[in-house]
C-alpha atoms as a PDB file:
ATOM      1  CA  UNK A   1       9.367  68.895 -16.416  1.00  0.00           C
ATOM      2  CA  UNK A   2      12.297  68.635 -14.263  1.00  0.00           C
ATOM      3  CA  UNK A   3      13.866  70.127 -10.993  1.00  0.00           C
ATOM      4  CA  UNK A   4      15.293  73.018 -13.179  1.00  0.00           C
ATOM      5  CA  UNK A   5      11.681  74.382 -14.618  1.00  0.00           C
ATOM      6  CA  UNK A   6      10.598  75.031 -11.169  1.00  0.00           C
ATOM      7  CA  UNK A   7      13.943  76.216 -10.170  1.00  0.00           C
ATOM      8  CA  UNK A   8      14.142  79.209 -12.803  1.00  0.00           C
ATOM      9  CA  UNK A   9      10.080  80.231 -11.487  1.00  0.00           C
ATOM     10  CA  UNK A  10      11.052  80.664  -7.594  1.00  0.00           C
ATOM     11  CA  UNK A  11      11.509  84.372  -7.425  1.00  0.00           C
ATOM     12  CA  UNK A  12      14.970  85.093  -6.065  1.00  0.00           C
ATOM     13  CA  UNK A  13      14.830  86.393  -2.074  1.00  0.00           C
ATOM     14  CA  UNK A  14      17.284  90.144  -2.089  1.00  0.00           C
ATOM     15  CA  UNK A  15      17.415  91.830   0.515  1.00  0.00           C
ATOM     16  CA  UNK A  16      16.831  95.516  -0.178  1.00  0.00           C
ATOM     17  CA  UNK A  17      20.269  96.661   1.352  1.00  0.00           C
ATOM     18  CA  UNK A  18      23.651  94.871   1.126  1.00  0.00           C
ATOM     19  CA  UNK A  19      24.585  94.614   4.947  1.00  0.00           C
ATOM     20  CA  UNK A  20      28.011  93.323   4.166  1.00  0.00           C
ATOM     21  CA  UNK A  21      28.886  96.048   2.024  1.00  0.00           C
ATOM     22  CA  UNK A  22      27.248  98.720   4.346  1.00  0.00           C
ATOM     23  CA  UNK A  23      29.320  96.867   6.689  1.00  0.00           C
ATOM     24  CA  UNK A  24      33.023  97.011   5.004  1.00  0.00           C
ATOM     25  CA  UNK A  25      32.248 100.258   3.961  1.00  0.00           C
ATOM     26  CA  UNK A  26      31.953 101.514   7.820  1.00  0.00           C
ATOM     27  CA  UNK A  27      35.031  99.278   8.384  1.00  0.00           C
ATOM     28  CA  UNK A  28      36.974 101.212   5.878  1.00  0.00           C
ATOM     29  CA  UNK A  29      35.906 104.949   6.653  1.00  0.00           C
ATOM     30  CA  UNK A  30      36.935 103.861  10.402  1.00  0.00           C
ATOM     31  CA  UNK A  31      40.451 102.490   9.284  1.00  0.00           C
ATOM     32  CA  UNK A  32      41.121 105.383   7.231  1.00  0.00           C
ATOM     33  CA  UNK A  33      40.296 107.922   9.762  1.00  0.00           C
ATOM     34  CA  UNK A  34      42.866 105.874  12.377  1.00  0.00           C
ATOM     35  CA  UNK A  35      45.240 105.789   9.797  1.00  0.00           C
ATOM     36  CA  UNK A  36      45.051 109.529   9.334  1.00  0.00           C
ATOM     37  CA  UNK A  37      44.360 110.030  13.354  1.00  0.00           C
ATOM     38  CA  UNK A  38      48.031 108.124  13.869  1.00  0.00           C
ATOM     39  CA  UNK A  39      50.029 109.758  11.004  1.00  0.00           C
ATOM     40  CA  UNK A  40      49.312 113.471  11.827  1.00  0.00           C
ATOM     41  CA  UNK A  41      48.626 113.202  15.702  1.00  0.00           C
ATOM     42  CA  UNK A  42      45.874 113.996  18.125  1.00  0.00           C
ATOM     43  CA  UNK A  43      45.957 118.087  18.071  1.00  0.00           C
ATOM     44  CA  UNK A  44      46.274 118.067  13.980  1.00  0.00           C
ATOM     45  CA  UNK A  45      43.749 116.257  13.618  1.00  0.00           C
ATOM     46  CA  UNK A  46      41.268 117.788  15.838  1.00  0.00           C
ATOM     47  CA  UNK A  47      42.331 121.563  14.057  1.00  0.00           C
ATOM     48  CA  UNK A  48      41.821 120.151  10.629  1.00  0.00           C
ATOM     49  CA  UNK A  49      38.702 118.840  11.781  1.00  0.00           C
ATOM     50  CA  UNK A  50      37.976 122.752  13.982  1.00  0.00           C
ATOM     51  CA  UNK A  51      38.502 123.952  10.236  1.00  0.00           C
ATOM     52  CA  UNK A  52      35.674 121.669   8.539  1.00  0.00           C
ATOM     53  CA  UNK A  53      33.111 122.704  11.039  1.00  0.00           C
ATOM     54  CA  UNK A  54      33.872 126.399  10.179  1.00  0.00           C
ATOM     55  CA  UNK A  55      33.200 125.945   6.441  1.00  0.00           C
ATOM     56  CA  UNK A  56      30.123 125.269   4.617  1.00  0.00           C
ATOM     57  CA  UNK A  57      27.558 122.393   4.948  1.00  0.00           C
ATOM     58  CA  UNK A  58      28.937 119.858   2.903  1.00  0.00           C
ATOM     59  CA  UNK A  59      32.479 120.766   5.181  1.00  0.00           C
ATOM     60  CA  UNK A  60      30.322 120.522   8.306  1.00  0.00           C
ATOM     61  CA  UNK A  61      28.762 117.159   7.214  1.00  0.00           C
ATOM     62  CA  UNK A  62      32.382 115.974   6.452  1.00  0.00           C
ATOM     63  CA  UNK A  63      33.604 117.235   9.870  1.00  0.00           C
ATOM     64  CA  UNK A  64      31.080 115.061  11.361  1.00  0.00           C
ATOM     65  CA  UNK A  65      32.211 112.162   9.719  1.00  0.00           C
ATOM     66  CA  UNK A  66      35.478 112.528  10.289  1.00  0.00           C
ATOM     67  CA  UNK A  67      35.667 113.442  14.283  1.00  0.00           C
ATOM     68  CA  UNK A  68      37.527 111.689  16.901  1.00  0.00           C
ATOM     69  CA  UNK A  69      35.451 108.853  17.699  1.00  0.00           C
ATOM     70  CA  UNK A  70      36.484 106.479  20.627  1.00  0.00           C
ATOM     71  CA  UNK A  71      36.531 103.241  18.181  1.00  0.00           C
ATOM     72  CA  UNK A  72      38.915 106.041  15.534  1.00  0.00           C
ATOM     73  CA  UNK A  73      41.406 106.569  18.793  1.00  0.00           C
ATOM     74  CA  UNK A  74      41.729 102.905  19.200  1.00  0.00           C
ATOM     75  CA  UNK A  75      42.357 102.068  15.771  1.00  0.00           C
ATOM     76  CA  UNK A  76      44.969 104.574  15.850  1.00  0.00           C
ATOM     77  CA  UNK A  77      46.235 103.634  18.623  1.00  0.00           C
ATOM     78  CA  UNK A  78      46.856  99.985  17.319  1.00  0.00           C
ATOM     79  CA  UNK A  79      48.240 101.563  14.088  1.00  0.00           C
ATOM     80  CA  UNK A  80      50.298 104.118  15.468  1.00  0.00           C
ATOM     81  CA  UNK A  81      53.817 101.880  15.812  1.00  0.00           C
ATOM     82  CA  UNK A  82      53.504 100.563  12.246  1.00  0.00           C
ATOM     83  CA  UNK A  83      52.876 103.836  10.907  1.00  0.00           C
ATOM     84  CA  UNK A  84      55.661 105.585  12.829  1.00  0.00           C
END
């Protein structure tokens, strides 16, 4: 028996949750709310997200998601010459 018999028997080691897609997941949701944070501006943002919170759970749960973070400002902040 060679190398590859005992190869094919070693159980393969997963971990149970994909950290680096967790991870560029987060990375995305943040760029795409500093996008949005720099296109529209500060106050539009904050009413649009005034209006989530007022609607119904899934809204509120979204609203959460998608307030003003201090990482969200910097990001838009950084992307707020390109976008013009």
């Amino acid at each position: 028996m060679g190398r590859s018999y005992f190869d094919s028997m070693r159980p393969k080691s997963r971990r149970s949750i994909p950290l680096r897609g967790v991870a560029l997941i987060f990375a995305g949701i943040l760029l795409v709310k500093g996008a949005m944070l720099a296109q529209v501006g500060q106050e539009s943002y904050e009413a649009r997200v005034a209006s989530l919170a007022g609607g119904s759970q899934f809204e509120r749960v979204g609203a959460w998601i998608m307030h003003a973070d201090p990482i969200t400002r910097k990001i838009a902040g950084l992307l707020a010459p390109y976008i013009g």
